[in-house]
N, C-alpha and C. Protein backbone atom coordinates (compact mmCIF):
# COMPACT_ATOMS: atom_id res chain seq x y z
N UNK A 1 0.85 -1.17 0.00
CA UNK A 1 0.00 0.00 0.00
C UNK A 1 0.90 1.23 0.00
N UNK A 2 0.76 2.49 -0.62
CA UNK A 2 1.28 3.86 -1.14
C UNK A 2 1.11 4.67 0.23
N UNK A 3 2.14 5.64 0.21
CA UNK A 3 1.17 6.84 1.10
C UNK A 3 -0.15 7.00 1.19
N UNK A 4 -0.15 6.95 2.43
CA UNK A 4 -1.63 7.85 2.75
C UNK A 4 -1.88 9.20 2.66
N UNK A 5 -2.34 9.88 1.94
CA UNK A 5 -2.75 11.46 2.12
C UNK A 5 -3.13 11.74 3.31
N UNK A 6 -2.26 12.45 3.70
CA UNK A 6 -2.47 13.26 5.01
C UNK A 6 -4.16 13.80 5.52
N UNK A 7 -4.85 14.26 4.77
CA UNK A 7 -6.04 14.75 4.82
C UNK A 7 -7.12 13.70 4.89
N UNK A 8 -6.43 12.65 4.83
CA UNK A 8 -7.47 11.69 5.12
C UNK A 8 -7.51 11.06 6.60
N UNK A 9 -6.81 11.03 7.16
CA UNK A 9 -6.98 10.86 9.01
C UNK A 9 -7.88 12.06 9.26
N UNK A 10 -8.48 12.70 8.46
CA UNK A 10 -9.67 13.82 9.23
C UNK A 10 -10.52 12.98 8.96
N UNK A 11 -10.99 12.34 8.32
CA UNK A 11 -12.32 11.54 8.09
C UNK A 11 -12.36 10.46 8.94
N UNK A 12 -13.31 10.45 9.78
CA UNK A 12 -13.98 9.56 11.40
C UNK A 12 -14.52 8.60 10.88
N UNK A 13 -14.62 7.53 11.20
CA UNK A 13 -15.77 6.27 11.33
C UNK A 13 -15.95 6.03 12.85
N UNK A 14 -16.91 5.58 12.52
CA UNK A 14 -17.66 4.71 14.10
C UNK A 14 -17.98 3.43 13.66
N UNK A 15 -17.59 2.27 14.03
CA UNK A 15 -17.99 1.01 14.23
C UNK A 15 -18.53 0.52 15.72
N UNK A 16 -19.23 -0.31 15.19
CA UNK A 16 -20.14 -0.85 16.33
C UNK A 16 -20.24 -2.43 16.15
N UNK A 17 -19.77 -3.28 17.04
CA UNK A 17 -20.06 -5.03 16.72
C UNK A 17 -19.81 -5.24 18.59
N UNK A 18 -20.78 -6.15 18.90
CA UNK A 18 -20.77 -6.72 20.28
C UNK A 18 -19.38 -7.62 19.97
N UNK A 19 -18.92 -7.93 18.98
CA UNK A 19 -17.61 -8.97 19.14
C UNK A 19 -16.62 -8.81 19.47
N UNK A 20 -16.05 -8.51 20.04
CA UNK A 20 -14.63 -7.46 20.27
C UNK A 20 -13.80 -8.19 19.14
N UNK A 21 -14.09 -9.30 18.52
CA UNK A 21 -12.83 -10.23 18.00
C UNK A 21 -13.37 -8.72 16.04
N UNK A 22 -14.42 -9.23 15.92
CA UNK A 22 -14.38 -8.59 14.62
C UNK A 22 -14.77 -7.27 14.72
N UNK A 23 -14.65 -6.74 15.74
CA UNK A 23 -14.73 -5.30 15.53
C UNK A 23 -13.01 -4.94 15.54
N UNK A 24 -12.53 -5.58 16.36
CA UNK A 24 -11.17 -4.92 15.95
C UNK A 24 -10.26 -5.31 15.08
N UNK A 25 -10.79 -6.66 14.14
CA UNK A 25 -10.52 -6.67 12.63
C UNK A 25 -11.18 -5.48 11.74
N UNK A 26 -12.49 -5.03 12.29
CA UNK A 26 -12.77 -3.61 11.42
C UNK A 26 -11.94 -2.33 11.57
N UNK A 27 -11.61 -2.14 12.53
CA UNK A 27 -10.89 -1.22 13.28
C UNK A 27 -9.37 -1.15 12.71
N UNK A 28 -8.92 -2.44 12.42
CA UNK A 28 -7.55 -2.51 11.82
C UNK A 28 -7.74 -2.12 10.40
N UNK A 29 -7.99 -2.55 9.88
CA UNK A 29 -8.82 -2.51 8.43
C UNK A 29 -8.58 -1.28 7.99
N UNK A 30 -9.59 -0.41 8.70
CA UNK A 30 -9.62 1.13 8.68
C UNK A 30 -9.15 2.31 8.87
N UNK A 31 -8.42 1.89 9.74
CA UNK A 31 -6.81 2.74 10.27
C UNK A 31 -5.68 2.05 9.49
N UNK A 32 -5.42 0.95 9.01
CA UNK A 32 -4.74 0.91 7.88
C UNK A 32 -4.75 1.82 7.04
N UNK A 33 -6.24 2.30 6.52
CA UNK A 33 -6.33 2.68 5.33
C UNK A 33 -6.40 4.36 5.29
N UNK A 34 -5.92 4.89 7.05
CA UNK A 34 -5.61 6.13 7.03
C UNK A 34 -7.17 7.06 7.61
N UNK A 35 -7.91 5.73 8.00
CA UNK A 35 -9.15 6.66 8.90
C UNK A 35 -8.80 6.28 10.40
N UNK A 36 -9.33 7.86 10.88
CA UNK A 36 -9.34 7.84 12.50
C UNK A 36 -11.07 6.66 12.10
N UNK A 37 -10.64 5.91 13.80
CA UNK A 37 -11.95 5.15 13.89
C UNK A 37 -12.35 5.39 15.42
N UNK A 38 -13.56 5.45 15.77
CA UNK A 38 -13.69 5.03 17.15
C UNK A 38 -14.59 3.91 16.78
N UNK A 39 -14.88 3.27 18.13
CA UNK A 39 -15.18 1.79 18.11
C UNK A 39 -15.53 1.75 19.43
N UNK A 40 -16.95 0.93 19.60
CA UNK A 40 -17.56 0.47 20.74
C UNK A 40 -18.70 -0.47 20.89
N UNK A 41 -18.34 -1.62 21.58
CA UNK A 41 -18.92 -2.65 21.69
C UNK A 41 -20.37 -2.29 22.14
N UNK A 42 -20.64 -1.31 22.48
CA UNK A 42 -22.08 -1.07 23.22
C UNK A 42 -23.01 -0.38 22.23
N UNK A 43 -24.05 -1.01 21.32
CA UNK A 43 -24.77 -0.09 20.55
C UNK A 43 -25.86 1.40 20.96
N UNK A 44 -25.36 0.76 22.54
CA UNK A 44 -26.19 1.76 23.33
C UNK A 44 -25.56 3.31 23.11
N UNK A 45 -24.44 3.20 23.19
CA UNK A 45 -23.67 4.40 23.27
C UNK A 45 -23.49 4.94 21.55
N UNK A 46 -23.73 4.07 20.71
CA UNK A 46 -23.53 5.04 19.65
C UNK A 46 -23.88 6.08 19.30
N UNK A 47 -25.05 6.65 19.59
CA UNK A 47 -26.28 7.42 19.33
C UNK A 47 -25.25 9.25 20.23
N UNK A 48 -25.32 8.96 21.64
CA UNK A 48 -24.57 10.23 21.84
C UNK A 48 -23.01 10.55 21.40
N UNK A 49 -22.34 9.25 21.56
CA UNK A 49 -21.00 9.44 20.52
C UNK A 49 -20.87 10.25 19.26
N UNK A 50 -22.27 9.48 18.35
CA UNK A 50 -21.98 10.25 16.95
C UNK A 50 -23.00 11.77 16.85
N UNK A 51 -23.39 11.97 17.74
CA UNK A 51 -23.95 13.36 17.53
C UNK A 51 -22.59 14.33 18.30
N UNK A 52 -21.65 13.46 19.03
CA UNK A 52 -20.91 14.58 19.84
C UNK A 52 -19.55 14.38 18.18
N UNK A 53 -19.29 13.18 17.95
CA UNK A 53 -18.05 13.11 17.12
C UNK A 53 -18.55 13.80 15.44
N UNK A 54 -19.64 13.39 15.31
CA UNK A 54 -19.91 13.74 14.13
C UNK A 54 -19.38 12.71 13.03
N UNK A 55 -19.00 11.30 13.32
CA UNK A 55 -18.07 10.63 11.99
C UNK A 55 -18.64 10.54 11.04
N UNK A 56 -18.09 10.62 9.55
CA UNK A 56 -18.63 10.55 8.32
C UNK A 56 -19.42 9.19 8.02
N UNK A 57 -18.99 8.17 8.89
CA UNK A 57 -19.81 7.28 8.19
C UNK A 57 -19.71 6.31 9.67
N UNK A 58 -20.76 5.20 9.68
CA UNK A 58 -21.38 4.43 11.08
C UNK A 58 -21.14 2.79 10.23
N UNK A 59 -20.22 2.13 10.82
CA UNK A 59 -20.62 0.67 10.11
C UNK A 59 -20.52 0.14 11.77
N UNK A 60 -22.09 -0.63 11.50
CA UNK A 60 -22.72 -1.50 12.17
C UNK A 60 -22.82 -3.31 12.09
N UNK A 61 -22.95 -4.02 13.12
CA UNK A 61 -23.17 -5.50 13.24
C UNK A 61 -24.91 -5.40 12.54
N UNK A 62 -25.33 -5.94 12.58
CA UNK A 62 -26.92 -6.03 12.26
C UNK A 62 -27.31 -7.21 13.65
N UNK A 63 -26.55 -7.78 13.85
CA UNK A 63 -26.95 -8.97 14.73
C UNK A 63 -26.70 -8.75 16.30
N UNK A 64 -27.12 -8.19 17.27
CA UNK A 64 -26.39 -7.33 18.41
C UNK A 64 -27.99 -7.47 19.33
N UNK A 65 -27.27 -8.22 20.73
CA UNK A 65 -28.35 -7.81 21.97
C UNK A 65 -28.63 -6.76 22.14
N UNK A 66 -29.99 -6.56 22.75
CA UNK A 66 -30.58 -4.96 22.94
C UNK A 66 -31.01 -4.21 21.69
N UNK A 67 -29.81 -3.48 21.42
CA UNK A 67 -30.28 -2.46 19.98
C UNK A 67 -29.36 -3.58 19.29
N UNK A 68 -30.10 -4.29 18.53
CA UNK A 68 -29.57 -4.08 16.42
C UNK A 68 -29.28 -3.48 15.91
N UNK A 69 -28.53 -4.11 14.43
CA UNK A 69 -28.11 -2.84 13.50
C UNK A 69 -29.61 -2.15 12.95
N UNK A 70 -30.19 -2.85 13.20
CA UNK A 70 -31.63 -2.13 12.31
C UNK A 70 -32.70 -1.11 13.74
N UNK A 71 -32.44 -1.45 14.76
CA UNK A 71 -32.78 -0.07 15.83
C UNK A 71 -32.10 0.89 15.55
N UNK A 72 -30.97 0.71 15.62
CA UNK A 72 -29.54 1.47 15.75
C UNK A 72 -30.11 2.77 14.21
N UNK A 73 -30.08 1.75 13.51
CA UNK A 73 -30.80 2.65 12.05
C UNK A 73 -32.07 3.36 12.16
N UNK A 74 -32.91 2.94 12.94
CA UNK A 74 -34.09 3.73 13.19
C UNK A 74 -33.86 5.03 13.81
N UNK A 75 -33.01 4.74 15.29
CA UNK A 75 -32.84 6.01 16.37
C UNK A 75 -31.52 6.83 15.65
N UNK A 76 -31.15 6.30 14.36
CA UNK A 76 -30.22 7.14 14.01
C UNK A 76 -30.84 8.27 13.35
N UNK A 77 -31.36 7.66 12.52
CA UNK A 77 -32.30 8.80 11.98
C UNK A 77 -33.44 9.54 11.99
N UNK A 78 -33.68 9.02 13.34
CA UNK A 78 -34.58 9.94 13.68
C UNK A 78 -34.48 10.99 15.18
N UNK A 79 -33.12 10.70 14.95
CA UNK A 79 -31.69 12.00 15.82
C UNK A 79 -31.92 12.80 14.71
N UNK A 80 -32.00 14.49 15.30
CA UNK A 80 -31.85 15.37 14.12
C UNK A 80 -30.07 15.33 13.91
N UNK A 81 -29.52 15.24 15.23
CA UNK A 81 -28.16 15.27 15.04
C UNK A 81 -27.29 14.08 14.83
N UNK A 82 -27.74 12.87 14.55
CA UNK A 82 -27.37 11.72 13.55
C UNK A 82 -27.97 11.88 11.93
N UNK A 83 -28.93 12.23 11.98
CA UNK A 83 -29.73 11.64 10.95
C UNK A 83 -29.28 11.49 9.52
N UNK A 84 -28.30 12.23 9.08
CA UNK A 84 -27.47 12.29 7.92
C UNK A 84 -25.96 11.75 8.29
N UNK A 85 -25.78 10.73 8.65
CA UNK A 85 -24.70 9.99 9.14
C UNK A 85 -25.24 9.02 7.88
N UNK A 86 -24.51 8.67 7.13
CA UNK A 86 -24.68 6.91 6.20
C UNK A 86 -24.37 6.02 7.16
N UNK A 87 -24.64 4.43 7.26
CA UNK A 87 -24.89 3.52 8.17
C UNK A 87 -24.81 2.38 7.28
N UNK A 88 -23.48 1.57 7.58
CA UNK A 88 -23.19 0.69 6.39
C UNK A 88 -23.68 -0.44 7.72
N UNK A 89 -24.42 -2.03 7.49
CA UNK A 89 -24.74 -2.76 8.14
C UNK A 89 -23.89 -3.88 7.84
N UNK A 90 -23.18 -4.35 8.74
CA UNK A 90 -22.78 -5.98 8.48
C UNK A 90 -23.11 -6.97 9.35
N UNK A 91 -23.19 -8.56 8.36
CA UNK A 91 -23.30 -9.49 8.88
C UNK A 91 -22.36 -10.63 8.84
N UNK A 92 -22.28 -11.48 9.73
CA UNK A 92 -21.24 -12.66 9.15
C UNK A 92 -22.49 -13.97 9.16
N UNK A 93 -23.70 -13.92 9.11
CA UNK A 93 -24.76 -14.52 8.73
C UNK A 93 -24.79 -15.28 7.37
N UNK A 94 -24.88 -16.20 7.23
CA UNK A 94 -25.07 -16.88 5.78
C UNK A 94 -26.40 -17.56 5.73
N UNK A 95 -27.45 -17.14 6.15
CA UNK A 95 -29.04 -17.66 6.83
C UNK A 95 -29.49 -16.89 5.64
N UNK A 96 -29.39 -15.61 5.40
CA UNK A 96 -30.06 -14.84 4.28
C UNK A 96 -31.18 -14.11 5.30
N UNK A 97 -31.19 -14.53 6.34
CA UNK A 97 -32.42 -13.81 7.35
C UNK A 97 -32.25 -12.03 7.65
N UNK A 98 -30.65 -12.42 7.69
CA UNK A 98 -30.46 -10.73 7.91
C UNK A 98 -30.54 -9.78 6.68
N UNK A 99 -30.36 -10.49 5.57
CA UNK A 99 -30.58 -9.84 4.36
C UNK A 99 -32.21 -9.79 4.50
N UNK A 100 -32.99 -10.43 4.73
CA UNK A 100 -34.50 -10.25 4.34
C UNK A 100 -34.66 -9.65 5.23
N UNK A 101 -34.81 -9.24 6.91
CA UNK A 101 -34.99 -7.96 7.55
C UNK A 101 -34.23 -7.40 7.59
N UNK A 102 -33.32 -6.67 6.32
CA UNK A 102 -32.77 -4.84 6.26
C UNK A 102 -33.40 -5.04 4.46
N UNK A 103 -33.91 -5.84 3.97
CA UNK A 103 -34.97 -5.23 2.75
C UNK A 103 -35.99 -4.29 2.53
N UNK A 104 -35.11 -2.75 2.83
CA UNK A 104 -36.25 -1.97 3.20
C UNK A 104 -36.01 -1.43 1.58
N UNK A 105 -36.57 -0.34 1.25
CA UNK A 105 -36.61 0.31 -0.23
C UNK A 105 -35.47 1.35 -0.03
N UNK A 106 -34.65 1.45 -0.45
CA UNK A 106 -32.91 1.99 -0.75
C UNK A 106 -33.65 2.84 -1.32
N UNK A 107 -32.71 4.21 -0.61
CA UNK A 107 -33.17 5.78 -1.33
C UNK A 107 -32.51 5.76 -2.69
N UNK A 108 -33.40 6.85 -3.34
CA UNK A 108 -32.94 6.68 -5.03
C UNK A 108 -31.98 8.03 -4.85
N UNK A 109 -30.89 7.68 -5.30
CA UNK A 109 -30.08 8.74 -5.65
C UNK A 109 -30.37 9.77 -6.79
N UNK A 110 -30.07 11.00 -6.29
CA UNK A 110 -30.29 12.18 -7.40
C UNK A 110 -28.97 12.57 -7.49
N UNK A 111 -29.11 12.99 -8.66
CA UNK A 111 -27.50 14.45 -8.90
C UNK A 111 -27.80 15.18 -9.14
N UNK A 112 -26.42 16.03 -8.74
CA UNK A 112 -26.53 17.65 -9.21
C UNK A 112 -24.79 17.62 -9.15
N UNK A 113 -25.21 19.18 -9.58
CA UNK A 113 -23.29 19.40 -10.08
C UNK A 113 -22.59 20.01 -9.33
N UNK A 114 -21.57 19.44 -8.41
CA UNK A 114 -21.04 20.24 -7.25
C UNK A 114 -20.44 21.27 -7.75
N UNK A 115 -20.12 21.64 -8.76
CA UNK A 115 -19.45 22.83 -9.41
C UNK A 115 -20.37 24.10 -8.98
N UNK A 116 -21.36 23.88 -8.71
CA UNK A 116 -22.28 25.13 -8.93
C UNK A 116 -22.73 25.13 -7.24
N UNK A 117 -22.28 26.42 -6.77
CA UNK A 117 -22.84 26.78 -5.16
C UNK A 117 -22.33 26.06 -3.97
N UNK A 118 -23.45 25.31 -3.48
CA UNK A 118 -22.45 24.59 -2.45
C UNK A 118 -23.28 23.49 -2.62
N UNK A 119 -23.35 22.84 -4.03
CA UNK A 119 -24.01 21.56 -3.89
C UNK A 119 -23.24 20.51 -3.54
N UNK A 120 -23.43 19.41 -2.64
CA UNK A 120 -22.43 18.58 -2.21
C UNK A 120 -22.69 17.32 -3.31
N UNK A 121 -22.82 17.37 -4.56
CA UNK A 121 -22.93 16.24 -5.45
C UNK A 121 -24.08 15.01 -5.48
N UNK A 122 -23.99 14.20 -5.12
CA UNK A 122 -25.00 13.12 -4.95
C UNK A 122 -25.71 13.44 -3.59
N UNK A 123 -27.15 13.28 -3.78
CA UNK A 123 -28.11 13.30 -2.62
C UNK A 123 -28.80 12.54 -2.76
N UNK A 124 -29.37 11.92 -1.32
CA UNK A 124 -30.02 10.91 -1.40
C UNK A 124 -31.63 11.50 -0.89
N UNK A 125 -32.60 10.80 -1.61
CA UNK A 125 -33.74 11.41 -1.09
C UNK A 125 -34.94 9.90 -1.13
N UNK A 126 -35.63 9.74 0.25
CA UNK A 126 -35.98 8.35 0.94
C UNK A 126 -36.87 8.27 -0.40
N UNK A 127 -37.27 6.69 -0.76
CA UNK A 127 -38.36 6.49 -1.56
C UNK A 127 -39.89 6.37 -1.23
């Protein structure tokens, strides 16, 4: 692997997995690749973490006592101060069960041209 661009340790993730074993295979993963990460086994705590950290992006277990990745997705977005966080879900499931409850309808992407104002390029808007 090449240099890392410096400007990229500004960009945060948050992971979340009750496993400690594969969350901190995610964790390695990601700081390899030149992102700050925080990381916490408790899905409870994600919710005030990422309204205080702000990270660009949330990858989640889907399979987790208490809150799920799919609570976790509900109370995220319906935080005014999560709610535009993206929320990538994983499983190590091969049941297909976790794929059939997160089959919700995927927002349709729109464009526009970041050249012009302060459009931030691709937006997503719910279906």
């Amino acid at each position: 692997m090449g240099k890392i661009p410096d400007k990229i340790y500004k960009i945060t993730v948050l992971a979340v997995d009750d496993d400690p074993f594969i969350l901190d295979t995610v964790v390695k993963n990601l700081t390899a690749r030149g992102l700050k990460v925080l990381s916490t086994t408790d899905p409870e705590t994600v919710i005030p973490l990422a309204a205080k950290e702000k990270p660009r992006l949330i990858i989640s277990d889907i399979a987790m006592p208490g809150m799920d990745g799919l609570k976790l997705l509900k109370a995220l977005k319906e935080n005014p101060d999560t709610s535009d966080i993206p929320l990538i879900l994983l499983t190590s499931s091969n049941s297909g069960d976790d794929v059939r409850r997160v089959s919700i309808p995927a927002p349709k992407p729109t464009w526009s041209n970041p050249s012009i104002g302060n459009s931030p390029g691709l937006k997503f808007k719910p279906s």
